[in-house]
C-alpha atoms as a PDB file:
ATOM      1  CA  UNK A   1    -105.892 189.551-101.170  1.00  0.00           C
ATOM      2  CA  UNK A   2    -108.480 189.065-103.825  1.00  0.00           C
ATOM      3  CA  UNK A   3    -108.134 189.730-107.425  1.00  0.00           C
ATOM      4  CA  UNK A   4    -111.191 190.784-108.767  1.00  0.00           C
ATOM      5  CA  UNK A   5    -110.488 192.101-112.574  1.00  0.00           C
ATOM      6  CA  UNK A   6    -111.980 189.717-115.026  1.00  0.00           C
ATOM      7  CA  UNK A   7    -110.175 190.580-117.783  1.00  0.00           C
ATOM      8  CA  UNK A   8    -108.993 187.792-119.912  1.00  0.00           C
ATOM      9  CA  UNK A   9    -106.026 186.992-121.014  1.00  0.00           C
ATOM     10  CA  UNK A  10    -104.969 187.313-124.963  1.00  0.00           C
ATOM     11  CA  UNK A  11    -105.855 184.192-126.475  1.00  0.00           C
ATOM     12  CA  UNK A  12    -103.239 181.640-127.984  1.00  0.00           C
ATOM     13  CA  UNK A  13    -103.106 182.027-131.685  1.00  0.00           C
ATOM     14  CA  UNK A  14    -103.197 178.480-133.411  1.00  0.00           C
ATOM     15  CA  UNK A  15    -101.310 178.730-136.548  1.00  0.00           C
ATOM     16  CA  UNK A  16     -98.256 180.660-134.524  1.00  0.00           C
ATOM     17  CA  UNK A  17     -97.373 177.070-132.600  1.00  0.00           C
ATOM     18  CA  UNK A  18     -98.049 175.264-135.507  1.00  0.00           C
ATOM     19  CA  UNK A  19     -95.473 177.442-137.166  1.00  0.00           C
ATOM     20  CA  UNK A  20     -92.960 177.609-134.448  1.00  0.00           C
ATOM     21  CA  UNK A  21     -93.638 173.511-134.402  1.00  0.00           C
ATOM     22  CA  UNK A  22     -92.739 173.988-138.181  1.00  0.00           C
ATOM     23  CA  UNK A  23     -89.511 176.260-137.731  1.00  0.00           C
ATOM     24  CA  UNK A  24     -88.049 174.095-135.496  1.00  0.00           C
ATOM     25  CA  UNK A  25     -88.670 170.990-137.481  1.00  0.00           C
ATOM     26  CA  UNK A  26     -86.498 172.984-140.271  1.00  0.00           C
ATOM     27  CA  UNK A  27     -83.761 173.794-137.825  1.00  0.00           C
ATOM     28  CA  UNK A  28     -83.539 170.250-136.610  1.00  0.00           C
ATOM     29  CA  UNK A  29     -83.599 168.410-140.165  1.00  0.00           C
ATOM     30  CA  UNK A  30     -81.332 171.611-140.961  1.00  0.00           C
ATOM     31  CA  UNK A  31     -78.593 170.444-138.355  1.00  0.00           C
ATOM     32  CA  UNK A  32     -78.832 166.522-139.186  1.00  0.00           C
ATOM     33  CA  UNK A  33     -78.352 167.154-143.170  1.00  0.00           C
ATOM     34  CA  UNK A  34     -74.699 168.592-142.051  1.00  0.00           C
ATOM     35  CA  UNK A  35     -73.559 164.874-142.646  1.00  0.00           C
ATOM     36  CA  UNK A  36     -74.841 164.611-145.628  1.00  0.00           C
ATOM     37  CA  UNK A  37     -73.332 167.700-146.965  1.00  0.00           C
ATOM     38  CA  UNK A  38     -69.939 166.024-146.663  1.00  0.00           C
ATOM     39  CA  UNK A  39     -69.310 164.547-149.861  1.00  0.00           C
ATOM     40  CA  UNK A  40     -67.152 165.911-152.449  1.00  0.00           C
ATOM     41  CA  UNK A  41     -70.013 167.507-154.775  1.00  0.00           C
ATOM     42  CA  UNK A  42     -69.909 171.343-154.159  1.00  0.00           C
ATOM     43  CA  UNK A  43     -67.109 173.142-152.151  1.00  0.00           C
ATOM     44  CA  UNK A  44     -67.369 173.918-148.294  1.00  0.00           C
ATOM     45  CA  UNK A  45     -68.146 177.562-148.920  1.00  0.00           C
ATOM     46  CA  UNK A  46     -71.597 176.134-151.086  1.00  0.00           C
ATOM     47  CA  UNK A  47     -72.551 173.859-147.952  1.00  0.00           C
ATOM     48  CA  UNK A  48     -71.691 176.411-145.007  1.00  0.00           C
ATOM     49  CA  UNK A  49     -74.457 178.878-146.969  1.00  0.00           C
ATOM     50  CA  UNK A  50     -76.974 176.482-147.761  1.00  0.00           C
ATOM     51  CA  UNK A  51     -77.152 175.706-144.105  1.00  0.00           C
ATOM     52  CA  UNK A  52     -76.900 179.293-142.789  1.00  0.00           C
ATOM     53  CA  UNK A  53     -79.462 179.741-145.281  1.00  0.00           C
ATOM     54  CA  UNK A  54     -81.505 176.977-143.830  1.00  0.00           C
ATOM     55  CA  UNK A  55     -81.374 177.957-140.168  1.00  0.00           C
ATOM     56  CA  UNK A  56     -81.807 181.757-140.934  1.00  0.00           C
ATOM     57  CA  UNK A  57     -84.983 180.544-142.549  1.00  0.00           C
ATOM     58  CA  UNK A  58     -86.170 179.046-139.348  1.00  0.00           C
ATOM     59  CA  UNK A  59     -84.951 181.729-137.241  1.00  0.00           C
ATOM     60  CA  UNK A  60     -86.972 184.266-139.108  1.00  0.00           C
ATOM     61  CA  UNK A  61     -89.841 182.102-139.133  1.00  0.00           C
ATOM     62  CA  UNK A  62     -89.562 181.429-135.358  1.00  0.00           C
ATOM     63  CA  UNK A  63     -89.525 185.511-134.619  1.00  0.00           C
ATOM     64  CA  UNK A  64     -92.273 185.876-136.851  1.00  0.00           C
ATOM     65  CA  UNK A  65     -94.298 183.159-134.845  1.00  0.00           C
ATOM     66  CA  UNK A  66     -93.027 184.166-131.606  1.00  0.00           C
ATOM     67  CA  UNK A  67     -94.137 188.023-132.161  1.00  0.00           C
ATOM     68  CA  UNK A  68     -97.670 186.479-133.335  1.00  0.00           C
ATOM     69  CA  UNK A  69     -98.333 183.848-130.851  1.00  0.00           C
ATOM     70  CA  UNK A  70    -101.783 185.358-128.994  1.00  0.00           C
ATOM     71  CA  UNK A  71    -104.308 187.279-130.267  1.00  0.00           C
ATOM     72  CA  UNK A  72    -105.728 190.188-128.619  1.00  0.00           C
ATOM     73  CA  UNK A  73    -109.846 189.707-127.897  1.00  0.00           C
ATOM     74  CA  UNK A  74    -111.764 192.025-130.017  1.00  0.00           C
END
């Protein structure tokens, strides 16, 4: 069997892996601050939603990316 459509297939947007390279960068330096969150200044409910904010910032980010990754030929 032979497949003979041409078509080409979406292209592979840039800035979208550079951004998911980005987002997981954040979730990585995200996870090794936890250590350093373990002193005394603030209480454990300021540290849990710093990092919650963190990684929901990177998992929004990484969505975003993911839903943008190729670009459709015009």
């Amino acid at each position: 069997m032979t497949d003979t459509t041409t078509e080409q297939p979406p292209a592979l947007n840039t800035r979208s892996v550079v951004g998911l390279g980005a987002c997981a960068a954040v979730a990585l330096v995200g996870i090794f601050l936890i250590p350093t969150l373990q002193g005394p200044s603030g209480g454990l409910n300021v540290r849990f939603w710093t990092m919650a904010a963190l990684e929901l910032l990177a998992m929004g980010g990484v969505v975003y990316f993911v839903l943008n990754l190729h670009e459709e030929p015009s």
